[in-house]
N, C-alpha and C. Protein backbone atom coordinates (compact mmCIF):
# COMPACT_ATOMS: atom_id res chain seq x y z
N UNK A 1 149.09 69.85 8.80
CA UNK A 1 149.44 71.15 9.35
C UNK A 1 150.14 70.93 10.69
N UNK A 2 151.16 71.81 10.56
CA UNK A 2 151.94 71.50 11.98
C UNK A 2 151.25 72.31 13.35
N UNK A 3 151.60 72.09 14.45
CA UNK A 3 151.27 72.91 15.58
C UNK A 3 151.80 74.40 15.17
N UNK A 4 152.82 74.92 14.79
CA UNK A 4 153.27 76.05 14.59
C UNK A 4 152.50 76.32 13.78
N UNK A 5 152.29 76.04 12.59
CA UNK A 5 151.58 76.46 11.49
C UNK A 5 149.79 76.99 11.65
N UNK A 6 149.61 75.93 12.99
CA UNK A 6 148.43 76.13 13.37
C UNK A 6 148.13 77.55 14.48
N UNK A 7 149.19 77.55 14.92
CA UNK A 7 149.17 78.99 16.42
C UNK A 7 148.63 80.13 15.43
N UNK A 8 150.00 79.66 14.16
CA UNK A 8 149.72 81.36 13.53
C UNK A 8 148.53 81.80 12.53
N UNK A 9 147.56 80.43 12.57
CA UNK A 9 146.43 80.77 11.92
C UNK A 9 145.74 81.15 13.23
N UNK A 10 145.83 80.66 14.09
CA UNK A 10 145.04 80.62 15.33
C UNK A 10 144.87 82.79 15.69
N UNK A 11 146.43 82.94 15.65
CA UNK A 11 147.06 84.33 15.48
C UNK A 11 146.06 85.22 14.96
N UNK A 12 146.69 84.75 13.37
CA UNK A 12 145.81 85.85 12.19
C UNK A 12 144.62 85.88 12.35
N UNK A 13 143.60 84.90 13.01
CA UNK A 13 142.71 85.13 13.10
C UNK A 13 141.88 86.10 14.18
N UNK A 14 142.43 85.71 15.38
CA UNK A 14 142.48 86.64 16.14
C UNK A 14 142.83 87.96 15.87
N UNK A 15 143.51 87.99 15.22
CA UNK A 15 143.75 89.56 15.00
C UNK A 15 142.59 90.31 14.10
N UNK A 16 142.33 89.50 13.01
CA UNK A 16 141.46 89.55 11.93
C UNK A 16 139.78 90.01 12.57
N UNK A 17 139.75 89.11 13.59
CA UNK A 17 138.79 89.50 14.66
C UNK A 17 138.54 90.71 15.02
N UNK A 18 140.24 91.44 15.67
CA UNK A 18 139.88 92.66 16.48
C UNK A 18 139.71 93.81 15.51
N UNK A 19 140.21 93.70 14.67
CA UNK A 19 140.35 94.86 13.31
C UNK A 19 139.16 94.85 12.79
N UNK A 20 138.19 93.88 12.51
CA UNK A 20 136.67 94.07 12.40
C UNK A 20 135.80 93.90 12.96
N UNK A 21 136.05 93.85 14.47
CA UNK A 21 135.35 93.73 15.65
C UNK A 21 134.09 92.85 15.15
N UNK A 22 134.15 91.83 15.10
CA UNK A 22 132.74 90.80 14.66
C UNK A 22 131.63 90.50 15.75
N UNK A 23 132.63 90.34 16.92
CA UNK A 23 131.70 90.58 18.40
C UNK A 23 130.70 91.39 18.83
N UNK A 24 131.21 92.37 18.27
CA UNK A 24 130.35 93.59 18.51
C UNK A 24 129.51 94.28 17.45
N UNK A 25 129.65 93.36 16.14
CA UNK A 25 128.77 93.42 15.74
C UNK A 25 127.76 92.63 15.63
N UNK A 26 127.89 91.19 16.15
CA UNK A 26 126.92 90.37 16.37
C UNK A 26 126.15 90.58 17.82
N UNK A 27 126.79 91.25 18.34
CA UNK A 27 125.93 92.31 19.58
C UNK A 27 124.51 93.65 19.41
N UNK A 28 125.64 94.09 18.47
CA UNK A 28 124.58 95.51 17.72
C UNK A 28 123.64 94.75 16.55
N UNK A 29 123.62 93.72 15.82
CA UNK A 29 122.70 92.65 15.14
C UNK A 29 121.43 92.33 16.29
N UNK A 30 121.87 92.05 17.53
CA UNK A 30 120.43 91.62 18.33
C UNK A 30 119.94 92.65 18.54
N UNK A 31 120.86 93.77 19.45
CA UNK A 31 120.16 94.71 19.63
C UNK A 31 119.40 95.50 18.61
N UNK A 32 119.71 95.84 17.48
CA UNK A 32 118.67 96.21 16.08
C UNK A 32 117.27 95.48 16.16
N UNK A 33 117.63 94.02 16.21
CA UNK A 33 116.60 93.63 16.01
C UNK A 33 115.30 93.26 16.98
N UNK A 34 116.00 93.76 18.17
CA UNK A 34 114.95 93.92 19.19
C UNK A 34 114.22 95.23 19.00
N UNK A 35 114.97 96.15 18.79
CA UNK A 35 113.94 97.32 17.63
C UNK A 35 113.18 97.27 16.68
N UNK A 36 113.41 96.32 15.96
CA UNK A 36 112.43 96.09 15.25
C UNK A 36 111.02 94.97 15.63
N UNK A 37 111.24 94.74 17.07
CA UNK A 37 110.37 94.21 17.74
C UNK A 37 109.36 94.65 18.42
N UNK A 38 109.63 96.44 18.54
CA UNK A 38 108.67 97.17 18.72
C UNK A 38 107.09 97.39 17.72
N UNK A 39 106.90 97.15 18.51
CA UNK A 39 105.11 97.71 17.96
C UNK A 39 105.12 99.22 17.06
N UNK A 40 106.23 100.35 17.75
CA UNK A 40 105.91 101.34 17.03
C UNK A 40 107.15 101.82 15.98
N UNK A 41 107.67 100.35 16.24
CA UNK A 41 108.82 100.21 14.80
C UNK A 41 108.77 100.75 13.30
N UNK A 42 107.43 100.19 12.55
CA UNK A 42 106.42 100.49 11.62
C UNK A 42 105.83 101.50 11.22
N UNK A 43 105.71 102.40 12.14
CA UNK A 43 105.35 103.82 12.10
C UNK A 43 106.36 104.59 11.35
N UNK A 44 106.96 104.76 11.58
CA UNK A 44 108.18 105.23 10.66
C UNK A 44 109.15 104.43 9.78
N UNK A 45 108.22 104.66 8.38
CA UNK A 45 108.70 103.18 7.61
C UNK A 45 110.37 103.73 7.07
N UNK A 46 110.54 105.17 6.55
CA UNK A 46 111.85 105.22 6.23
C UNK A 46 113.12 105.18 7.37
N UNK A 47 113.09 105.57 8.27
CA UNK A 47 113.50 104.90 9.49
C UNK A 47 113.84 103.34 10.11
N UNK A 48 112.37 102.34 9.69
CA UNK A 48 112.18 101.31 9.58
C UNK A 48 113.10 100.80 8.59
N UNK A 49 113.32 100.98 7.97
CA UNK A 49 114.35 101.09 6.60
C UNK A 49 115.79 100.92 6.05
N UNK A 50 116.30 102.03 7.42
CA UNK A 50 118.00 102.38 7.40
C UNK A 50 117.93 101.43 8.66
N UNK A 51 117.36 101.00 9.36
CA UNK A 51 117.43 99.50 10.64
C UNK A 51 117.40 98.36 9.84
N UNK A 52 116.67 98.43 8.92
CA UNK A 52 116.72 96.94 8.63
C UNK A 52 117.63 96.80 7.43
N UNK A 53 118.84 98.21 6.52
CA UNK A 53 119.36 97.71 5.97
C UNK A 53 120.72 97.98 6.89
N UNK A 54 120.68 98.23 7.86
CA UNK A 54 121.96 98.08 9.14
C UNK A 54 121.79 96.95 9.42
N UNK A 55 121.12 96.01 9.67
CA UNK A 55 121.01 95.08 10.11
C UNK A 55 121.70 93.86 8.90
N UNK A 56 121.08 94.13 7.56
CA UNK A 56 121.43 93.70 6.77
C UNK A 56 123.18 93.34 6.64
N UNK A 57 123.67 94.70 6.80
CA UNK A 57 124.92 94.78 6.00
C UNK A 57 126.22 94.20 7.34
N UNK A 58 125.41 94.32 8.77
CA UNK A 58 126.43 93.65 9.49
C UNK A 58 126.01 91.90 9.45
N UNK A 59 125.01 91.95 9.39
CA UNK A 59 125.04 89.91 8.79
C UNK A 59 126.03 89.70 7.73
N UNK A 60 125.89 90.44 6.92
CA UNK A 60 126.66 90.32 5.43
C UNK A 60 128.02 89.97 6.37
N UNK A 61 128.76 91.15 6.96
CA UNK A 61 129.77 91.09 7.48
C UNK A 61 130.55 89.87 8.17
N UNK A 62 129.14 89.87 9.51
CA UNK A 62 129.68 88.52 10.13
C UNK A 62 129.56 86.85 9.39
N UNK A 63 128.81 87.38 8.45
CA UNK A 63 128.52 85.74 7.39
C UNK A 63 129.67 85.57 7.08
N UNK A 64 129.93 86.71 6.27
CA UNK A 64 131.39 87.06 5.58
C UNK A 64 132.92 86.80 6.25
N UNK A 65 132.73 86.82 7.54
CA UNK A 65 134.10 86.57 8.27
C UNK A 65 134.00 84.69 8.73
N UNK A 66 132.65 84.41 8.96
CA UNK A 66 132.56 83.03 9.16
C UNK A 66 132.52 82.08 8.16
């Protein structure tokens, strides 16, 4: 692979980045799961629920881009 060839993967990727913001979802991933670090997390299991399949589906995401 040449240097040129390499910028513009370097490029697409970056871009690929901002269009699915991965940063910020590996941001909103901790923060979830420090909610679910609460003690009164559990109390409200269907609640408990739509957190932990949010949590789910941005791992999926960032797995998915890495």
């Amino acid at each position: 692979i040449s240097q040129e060839q390499l910028k513009t993967i370097n490029d697409r990727l970056e871009a690929l980045r901002g269009i699915f913001d991965i940063d910020e979802k590996r941001e909103l991933i901790k923060e979830d799961e420090l909610v679910t670090q609460d003690p009164e997390f559990w109390n409200d299991p269907k609640k408990a629920e739509v957190v932990l399949k949010s949590i789910k589906n941005k791992k999926l995401w960032v797995s998915s881009y890495d």
